[in-house]
PDB file of N, CA and C in Angstrom:
ATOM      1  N   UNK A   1     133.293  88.006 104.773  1.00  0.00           N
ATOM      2  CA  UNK A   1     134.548  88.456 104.208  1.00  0.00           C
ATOM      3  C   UNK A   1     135.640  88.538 105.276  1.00  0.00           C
ATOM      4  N   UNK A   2     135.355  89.127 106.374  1.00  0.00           N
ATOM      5  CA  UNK A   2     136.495  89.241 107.122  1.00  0.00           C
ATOM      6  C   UNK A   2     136.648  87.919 108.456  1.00  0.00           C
ATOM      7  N   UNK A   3     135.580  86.410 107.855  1.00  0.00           N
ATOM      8  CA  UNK A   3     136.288  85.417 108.322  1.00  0.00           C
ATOM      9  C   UNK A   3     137.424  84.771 107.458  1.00  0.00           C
ATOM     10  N   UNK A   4     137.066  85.306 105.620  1.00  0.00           N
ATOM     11  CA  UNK A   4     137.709  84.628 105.043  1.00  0.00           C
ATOM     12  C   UNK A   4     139.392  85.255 105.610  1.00  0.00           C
ATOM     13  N   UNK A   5     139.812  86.382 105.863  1.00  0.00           N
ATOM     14  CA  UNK A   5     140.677  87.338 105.652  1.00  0.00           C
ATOM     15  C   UNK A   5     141.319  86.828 106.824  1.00  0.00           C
ATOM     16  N   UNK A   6     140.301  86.647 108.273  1.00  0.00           N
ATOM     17  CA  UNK A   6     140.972  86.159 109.673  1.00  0.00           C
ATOM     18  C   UNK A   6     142.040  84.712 109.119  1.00  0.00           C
ATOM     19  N   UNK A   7     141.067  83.299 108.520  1.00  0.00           N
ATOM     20  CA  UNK A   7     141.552  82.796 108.074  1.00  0.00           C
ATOM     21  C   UNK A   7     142.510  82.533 107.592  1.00  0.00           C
ATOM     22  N   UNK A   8     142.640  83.461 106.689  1.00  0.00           N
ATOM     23  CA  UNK A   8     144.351  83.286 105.396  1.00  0.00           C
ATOM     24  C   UNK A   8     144.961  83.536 106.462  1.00  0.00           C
ATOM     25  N   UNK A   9     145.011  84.908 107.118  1.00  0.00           N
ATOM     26  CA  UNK A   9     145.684  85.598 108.106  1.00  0.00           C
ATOM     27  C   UNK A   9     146.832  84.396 109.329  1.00  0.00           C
ATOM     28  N   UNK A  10     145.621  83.091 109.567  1.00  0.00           N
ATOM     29  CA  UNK A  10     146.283  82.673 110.014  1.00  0.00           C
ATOM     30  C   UNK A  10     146.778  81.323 109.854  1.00  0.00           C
ATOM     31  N   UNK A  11     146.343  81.368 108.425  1.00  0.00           N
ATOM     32  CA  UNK A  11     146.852  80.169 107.801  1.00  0.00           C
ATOM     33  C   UNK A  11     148.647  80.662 107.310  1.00  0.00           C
ATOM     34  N   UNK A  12     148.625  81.887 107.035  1.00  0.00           N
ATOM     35  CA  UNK A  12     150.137  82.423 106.734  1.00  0.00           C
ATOM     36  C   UNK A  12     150.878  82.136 107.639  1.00  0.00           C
ATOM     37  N   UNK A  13     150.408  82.554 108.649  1.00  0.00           N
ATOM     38  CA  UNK A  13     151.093  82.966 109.998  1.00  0.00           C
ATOM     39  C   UNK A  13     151.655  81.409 110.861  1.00  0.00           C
ATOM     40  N   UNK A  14     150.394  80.354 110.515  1.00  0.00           N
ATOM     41  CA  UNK A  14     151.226  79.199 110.651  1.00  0.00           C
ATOM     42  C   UNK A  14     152.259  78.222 109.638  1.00  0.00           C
ATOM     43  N   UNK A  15     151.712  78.497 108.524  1.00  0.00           N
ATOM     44  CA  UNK A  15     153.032  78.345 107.341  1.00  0.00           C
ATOM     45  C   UNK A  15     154.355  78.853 108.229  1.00  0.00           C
ATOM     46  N   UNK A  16     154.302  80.344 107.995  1.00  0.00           N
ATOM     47  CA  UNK A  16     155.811  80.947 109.109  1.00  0.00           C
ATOM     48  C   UNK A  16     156.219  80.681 109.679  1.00  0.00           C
ATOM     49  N   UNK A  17     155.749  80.180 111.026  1.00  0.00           N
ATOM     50  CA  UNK A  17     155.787  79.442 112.096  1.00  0.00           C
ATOM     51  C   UNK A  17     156.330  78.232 111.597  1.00  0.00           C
ATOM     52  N   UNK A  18     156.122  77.114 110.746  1.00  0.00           N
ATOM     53  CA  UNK A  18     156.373  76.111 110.704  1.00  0.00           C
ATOM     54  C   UNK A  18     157.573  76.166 109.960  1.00  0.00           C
ATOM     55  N   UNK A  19     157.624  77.018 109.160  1.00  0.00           N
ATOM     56  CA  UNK A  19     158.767  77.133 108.292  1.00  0.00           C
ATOM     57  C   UNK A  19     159.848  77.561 109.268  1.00  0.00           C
ATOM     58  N   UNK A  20     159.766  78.545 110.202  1.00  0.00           N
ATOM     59  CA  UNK A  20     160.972  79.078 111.153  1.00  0.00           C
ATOM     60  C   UNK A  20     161.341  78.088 112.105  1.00  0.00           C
ATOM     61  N   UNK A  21     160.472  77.118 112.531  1.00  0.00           N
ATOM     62  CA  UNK A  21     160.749  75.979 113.723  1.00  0.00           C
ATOM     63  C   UNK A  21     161.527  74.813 112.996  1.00  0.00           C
ATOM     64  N   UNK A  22     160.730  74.293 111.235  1.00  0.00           N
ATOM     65  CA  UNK A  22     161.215  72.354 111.051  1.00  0.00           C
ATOM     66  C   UNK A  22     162.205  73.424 109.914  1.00  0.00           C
ATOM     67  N   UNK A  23     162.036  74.520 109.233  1.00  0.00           N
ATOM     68  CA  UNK A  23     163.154  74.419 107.937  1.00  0.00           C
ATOM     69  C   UNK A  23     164.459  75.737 108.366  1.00  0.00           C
ATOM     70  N   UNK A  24     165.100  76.041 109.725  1.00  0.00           N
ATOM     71  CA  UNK A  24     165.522  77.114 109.973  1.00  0.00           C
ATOM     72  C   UNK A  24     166.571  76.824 109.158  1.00  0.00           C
ATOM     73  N   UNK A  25     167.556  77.706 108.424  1.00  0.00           N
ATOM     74  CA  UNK A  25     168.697  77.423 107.665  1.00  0.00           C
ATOM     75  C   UNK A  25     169.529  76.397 108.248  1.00  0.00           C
ATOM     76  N   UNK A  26     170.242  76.879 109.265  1.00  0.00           N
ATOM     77  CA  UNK A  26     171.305  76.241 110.264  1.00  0.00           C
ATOM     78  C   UNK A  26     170.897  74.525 110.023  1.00  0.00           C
ATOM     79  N   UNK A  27     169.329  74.810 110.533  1.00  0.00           N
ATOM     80  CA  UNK A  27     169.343  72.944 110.606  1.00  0.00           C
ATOM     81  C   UNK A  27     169.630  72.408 108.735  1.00  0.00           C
ATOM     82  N   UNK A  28     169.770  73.090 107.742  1.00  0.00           N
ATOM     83  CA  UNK A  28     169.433  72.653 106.768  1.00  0.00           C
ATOM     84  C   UNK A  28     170.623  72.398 106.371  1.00  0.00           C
ATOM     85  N   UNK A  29     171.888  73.016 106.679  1.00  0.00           N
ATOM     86  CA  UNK A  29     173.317  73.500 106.692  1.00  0.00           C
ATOM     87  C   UNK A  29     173.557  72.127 106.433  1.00  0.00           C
ATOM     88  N   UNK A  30     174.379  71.729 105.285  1.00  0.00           N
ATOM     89  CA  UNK A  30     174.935  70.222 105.100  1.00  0.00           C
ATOM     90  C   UNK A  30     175.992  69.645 106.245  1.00  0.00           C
ATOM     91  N   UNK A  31     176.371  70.438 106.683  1.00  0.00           N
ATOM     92  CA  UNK A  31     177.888  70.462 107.987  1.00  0.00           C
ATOM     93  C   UNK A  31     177.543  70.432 109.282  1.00  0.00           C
ATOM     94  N   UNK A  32     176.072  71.065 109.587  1.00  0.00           N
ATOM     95  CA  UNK A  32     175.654  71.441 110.312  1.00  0.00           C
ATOM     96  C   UNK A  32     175.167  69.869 110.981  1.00  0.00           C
ATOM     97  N   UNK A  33     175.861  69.527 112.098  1.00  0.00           N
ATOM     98  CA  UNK A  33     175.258  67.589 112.304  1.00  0.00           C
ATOM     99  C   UNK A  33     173.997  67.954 113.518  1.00  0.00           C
ATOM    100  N   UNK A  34     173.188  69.105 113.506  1.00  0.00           N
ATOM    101  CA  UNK A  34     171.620  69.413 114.255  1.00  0.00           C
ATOM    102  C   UNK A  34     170.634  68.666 113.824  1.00  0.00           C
ATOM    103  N   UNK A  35     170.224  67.553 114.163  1.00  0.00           N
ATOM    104  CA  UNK A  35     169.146  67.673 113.650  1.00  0.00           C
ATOM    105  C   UNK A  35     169.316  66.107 112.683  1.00  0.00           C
ATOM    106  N   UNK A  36     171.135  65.611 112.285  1.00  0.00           N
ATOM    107  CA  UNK A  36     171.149  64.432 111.996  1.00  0.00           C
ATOM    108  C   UNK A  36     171.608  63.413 112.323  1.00  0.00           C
ATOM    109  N   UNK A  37     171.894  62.280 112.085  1.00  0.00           N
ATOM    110  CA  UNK A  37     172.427  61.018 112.297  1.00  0.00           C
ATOM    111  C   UNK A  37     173.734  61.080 112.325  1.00  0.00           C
ATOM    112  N   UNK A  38     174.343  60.716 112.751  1.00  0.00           N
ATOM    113  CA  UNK A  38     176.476  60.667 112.571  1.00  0.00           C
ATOM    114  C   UNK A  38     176.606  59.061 112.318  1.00  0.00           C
ATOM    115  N   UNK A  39     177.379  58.744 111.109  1.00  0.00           N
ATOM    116  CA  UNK A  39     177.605  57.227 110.691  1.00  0.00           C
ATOM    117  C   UNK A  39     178.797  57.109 110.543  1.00  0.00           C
ATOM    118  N   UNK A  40     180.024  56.253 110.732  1.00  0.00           N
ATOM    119  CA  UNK A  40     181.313  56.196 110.399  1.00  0.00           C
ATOM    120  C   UNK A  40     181.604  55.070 109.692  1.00  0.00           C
ATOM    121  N   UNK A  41     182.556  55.471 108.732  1.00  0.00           N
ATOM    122  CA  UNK A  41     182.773  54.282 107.574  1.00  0.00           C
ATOM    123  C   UNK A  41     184.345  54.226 107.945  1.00  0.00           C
ATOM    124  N   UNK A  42     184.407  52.821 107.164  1.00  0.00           N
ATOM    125  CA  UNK A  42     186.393  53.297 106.582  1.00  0.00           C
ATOM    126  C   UNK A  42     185.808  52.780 104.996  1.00  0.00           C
ATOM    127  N   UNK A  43     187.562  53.279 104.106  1.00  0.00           N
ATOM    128  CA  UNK A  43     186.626  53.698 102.883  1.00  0.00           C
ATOM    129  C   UNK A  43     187.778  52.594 102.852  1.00  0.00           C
ATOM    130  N   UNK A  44     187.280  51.426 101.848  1.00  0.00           N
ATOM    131  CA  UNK A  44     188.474  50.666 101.070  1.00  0.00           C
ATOM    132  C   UNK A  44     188.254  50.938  99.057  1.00  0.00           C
ATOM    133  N   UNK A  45     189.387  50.716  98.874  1.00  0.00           N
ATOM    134  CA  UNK A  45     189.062  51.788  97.480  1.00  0.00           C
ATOM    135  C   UNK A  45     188.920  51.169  96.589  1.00  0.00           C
ATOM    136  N   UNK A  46     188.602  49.367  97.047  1.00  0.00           N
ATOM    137  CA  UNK A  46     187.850  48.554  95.574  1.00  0.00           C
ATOM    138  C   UNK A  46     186.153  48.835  95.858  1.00  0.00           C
ATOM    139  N   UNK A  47     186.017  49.399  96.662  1.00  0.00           N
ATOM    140  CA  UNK A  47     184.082  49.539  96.860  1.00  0.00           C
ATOM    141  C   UNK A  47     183.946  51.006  96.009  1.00  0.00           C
ATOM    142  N   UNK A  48     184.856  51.985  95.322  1.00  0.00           N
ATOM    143  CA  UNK A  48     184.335  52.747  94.945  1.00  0.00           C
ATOM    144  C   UNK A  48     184.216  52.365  93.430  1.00  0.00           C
ATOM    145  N   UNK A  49     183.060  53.329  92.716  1.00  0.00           N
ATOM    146  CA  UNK A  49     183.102  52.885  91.308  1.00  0.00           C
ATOM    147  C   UNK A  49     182.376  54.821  90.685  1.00  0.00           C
ATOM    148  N   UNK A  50     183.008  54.781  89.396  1.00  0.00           N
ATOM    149  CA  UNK A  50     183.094  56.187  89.166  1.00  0.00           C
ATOM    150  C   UNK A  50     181.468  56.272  87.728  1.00  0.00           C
ATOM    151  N   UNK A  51     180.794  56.812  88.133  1.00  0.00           N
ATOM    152  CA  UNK A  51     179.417  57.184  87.175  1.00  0.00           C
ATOM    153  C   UNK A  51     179.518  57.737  86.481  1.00  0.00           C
ATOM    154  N   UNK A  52     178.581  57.652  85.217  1.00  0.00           N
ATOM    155  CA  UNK A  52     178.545  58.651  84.200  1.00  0.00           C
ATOM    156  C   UNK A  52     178.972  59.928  84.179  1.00  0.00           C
ATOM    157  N   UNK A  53     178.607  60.383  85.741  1.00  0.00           N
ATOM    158  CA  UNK A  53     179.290  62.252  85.665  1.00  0.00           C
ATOM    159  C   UNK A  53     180.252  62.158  86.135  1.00  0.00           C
ATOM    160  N   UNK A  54     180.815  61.178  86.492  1.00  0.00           N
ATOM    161  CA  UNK A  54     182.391  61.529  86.728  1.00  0.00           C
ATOM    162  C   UNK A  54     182.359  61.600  88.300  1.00  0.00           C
ATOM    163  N   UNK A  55     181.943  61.553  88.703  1.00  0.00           N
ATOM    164  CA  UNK A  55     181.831  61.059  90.738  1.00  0.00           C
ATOM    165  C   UNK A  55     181.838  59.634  90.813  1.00  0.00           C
ATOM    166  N   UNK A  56     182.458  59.741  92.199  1.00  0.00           N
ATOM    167  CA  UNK A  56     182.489  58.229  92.920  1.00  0.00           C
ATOM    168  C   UNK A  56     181.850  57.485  93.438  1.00  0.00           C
ATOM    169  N   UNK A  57     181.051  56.563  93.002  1.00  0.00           N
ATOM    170  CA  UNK A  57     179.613  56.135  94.088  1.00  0.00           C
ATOM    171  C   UNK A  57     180.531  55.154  95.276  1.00  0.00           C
ATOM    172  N   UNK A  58     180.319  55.386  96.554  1.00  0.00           N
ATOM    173  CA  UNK A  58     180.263  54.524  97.640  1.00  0.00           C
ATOM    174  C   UNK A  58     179.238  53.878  98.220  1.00  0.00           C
ATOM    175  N   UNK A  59     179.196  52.799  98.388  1.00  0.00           N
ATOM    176  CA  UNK A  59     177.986  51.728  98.982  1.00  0.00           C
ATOM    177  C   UNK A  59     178.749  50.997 100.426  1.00  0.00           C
ATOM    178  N   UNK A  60     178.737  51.692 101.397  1.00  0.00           N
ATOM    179  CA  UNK A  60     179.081  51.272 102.892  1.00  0.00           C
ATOM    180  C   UNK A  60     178.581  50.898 104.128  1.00  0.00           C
ATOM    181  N   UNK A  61     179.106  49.578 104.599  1.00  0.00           N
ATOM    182  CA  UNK A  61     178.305  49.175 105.828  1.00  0.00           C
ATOM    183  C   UNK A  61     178.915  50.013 106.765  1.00  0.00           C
ATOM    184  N   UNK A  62     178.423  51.196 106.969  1.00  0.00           N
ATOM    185  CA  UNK A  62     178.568  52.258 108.329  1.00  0.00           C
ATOM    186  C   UNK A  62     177.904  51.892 109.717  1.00  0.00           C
ATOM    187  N   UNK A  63     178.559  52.554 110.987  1.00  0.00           N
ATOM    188  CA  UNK A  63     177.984  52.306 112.399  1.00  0.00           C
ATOM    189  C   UNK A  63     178.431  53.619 112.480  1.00  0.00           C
ATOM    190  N   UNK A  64     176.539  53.980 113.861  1.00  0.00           N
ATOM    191  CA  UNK A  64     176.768  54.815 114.731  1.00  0.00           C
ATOM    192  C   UNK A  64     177.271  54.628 116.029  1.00  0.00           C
ATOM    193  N   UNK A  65     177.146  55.604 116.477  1.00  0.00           N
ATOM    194  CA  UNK A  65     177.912  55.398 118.056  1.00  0.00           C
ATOM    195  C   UNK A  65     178.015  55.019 118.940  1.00  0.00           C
ATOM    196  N   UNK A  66     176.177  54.048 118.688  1.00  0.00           N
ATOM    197  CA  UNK A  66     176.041  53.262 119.398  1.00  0.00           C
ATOM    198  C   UNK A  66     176.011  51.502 119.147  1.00  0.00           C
ATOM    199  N   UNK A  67     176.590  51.597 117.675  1.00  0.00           N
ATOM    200  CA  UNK A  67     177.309  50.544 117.178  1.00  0.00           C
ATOM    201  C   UNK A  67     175.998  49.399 116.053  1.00  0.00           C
ATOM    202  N   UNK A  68     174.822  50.562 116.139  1.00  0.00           N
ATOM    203  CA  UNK A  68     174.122  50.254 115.406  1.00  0.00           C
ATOM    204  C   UNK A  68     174.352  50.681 113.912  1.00  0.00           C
ATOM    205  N   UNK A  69     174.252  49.828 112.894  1.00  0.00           N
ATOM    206  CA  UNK A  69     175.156  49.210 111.483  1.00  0.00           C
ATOM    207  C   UNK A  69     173.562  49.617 110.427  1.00  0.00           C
ATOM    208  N   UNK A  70     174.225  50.445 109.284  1.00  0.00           N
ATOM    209  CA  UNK A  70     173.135  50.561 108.058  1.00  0.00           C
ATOM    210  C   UNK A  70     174.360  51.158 106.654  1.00  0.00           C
ATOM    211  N   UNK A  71     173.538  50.457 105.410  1.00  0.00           N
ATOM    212  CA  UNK A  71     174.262  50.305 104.277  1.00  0.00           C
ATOM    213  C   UNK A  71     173.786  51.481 103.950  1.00  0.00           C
ATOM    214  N   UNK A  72     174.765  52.882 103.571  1.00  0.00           N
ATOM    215  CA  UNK A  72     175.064  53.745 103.284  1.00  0.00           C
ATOM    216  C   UNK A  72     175.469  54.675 101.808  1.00  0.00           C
ATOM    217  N   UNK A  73     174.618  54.839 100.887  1.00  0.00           N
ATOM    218  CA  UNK A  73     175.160  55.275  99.518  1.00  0.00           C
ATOM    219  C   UNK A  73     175.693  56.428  99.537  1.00  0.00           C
ATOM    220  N   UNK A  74     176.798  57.075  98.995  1.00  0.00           N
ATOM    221  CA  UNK A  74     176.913  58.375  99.011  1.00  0.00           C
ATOM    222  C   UNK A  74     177.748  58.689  97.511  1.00  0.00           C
ATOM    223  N   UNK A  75     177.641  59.862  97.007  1.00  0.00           N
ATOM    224  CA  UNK A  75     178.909  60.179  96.240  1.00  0.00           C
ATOM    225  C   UNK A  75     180.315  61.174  96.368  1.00  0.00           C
ATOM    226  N   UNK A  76     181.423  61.317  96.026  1.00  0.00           N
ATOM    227  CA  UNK A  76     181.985  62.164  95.800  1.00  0.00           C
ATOM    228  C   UNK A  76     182.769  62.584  95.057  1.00  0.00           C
ATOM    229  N   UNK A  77     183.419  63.332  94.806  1.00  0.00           N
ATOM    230  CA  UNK A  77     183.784  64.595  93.149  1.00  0.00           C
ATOM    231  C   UNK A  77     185.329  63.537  93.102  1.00  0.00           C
ATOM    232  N   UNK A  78     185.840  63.411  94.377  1.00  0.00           N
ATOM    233  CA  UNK A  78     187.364  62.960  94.141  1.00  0.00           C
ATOM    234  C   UNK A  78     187.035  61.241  95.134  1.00  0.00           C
ATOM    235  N   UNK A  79     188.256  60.600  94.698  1.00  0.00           N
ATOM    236  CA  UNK A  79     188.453  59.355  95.162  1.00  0.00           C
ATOM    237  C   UNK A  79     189.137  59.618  96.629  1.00  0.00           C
ATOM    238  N   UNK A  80     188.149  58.752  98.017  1.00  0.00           N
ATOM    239  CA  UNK A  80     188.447  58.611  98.949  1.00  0.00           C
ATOM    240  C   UNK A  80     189.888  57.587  99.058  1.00  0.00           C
ATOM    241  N   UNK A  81     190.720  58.431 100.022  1.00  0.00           N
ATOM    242  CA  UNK A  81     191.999  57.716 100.563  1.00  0.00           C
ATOM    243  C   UNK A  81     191.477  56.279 101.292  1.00  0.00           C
ATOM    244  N   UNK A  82     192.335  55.559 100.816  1.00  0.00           N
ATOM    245  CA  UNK A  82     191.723  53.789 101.240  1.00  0.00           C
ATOM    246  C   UNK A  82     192.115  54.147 102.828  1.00  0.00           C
ATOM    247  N   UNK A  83     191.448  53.341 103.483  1.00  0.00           N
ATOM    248  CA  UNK A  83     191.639  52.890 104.552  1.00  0.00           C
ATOM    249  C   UNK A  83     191.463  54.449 105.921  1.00  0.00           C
ATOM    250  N   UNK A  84     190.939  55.280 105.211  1.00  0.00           N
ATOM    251  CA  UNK A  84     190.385  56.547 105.821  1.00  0.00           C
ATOM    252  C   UNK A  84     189.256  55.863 106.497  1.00  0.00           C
ATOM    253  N   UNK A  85     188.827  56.778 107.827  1.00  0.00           N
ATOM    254  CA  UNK A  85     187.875  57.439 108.446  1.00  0.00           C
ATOM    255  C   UNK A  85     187.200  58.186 108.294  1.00  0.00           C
ATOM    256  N   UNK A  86     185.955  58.173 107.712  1.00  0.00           N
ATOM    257  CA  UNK A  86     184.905  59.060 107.622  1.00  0.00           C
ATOM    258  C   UNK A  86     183.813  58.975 108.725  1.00  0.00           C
ATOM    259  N   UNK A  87     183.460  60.308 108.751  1.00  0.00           N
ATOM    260  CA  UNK A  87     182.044  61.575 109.713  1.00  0.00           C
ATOM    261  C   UNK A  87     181.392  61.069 109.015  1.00  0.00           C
ATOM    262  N   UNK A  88     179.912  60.851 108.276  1.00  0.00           N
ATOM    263  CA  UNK A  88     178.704  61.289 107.704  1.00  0.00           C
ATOM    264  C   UNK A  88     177.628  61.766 108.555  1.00  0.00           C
ATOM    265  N   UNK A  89     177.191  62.459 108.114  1.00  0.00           N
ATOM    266  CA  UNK A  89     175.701  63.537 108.503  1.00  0.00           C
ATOM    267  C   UNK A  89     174.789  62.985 107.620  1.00  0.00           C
ATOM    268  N   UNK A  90     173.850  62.125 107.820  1.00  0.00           N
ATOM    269  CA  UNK A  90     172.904  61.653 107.258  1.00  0.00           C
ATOM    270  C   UNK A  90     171.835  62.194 108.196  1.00  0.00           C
ATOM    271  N   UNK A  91     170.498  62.603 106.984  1.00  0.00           N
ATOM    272  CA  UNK A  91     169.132  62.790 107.299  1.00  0.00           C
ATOM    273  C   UNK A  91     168.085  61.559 106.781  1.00  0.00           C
ATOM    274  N   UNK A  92     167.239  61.421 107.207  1.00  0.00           N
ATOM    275  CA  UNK A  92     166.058  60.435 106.848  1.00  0.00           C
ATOM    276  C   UNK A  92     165.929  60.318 105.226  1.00  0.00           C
ATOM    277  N   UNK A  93     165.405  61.832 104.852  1.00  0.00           N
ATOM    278  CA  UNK A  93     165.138  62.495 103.697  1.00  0.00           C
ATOM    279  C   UNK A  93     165.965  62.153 102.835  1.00  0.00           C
ATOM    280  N   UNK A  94     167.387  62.768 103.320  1.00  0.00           N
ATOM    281  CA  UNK A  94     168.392  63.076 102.534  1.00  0.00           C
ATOM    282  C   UNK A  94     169.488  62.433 102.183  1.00  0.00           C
ATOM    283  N   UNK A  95     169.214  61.355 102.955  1.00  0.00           N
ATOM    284  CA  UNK A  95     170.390  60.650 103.074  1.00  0.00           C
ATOM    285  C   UNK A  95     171.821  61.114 103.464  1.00  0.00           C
ATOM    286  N   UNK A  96     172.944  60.755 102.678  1.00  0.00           N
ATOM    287  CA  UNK A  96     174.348  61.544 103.448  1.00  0.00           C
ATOM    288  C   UNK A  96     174.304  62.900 102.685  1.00  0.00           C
ATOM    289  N   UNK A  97     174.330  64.046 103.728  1.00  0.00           N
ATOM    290  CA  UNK A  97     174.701  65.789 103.248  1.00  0.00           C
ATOM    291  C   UNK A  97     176.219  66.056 103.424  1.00  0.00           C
ATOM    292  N   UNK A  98     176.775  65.376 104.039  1.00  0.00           N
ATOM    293  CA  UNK A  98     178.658  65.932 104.521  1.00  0.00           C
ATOM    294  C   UNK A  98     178.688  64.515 105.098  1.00  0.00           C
ATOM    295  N   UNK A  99     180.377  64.629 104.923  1.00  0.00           N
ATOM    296  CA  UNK A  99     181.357  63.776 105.275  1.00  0.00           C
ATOM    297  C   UNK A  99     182.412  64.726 105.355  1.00  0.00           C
ATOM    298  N   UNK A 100     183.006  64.182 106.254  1.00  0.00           N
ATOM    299  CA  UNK A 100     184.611  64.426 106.113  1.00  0.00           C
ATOM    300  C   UNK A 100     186.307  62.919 106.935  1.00  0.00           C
ATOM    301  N   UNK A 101     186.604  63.346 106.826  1.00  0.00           N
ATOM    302  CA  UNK A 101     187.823  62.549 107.130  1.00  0.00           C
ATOM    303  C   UNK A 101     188.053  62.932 108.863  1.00  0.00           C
ATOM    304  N   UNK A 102     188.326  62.004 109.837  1.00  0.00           N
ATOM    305  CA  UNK A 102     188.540  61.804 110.729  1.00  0.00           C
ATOM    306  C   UNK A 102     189.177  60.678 111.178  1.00  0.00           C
ATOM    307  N   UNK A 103     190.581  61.230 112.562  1.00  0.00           N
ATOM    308  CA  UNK A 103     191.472  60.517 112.857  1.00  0.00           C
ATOM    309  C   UNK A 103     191.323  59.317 113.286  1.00  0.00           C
ATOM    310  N   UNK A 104     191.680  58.363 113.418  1.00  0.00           N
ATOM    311  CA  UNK A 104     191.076  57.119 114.392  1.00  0.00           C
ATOM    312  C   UNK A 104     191.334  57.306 115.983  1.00  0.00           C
ATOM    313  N   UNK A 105     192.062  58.138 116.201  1.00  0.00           N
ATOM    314  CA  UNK A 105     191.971  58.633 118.330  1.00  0.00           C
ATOM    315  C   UNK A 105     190.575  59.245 118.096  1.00  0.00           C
ATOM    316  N   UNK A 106     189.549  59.647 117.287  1.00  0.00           N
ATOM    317  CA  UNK A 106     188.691  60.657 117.850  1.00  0.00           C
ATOM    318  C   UNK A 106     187.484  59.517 117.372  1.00  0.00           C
ATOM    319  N   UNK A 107     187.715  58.362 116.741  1.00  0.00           N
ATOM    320  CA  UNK A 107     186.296  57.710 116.836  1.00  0.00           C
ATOM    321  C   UNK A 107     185.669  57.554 118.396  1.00  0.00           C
ATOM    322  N   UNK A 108     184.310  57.186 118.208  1.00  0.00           N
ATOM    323  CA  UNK A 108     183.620  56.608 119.737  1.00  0.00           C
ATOM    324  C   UNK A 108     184.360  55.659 119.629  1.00  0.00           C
ATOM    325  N   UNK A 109     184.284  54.645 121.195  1.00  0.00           N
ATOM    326  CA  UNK A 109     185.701  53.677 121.443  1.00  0.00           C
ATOM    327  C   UNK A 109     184.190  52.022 121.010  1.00  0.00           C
ATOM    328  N   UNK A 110     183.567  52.310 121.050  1.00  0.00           N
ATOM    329  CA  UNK A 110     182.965  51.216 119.819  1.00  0.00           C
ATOM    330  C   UNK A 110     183.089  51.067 118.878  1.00  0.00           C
ATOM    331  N   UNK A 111     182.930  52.191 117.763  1.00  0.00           N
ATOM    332  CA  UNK A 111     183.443  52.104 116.461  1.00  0.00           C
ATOM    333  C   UNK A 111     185.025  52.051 116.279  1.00  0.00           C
ATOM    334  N   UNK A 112     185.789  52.164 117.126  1.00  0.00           N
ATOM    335  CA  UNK A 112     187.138  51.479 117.389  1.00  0.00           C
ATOM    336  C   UNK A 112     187.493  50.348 117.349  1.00  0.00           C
ATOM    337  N   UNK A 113     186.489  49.819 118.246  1.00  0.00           N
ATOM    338  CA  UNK A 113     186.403  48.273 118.280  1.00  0.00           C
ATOM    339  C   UNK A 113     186.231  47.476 116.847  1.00  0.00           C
ATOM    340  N   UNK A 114     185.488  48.266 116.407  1.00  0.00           N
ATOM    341  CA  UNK A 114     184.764  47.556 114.884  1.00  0.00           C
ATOM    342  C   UNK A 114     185.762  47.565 113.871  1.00  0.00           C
ATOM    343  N   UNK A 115     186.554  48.657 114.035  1.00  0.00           N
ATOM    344  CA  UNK A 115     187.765  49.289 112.644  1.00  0.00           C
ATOM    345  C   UNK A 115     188.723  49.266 113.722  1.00  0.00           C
ATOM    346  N   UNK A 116     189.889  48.326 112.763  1.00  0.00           N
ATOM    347  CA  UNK A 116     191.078  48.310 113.623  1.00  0.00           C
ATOM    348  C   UNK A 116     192.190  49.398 112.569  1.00  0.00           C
ATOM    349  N   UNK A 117     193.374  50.036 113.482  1.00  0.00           N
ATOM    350  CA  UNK A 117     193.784  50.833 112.688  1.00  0.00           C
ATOM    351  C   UNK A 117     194.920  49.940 111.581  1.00  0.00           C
TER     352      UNK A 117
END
């Protein structure tokens, strides 16, 4: 009885553990770029198309910073400004969690290269 009890004991105790190290909130935080990928798009506004619920699907050939390129789905509630700069925070899992709009002085000076203003 009290191997079964040692057992659970520390079968909990590593659940906890694992849960406080891979799922801490912060890293889970959609804004929060810990933990994900950073991809930059520009948005042109014949690639968006609006779905059944009323969001915008985007399908984008994005680069990271190191100028490595992957096709990107995301949605959002309102229609992206053409010819904007977008952040994304993409996870493996999750694909894109946040975006936002960013200037073209603050891209990496590769993805500069790629998007002219």
């Amino acid at each position: 009885m009290k191997k079964i009890i040692l057992i659970a004991v520390l079968l909990f105790a590593a659940v906890v553990a694992f849960g406080i190290f891979f799922l801490a909130p912060e890293r889970l935080a959609p804004d929060n770029p810990e933990g994900k990928t950073i991809y930059y798009v520009q948005i042109n506004s014949n690639e968006a198309m609006k779905n059944k619920n009323g969001r915008y699907e985007y399908s984008l050939l994005a680069f990271d910073s190191q100028g490595s390129q992957k096709q990107l789905d995301f949605t959002t509630s309102k229609q992206l400004r053409e010819g904007a700069y977008l952040e994304l925070y993409t996870t493996r899992l999750r694909g894109v969690t946040y975006w936002h709009e960013v200037p073209y002085d603050t891209l990496p000076e590769n993805i500069r290269r790629t998007y002219k203003p």
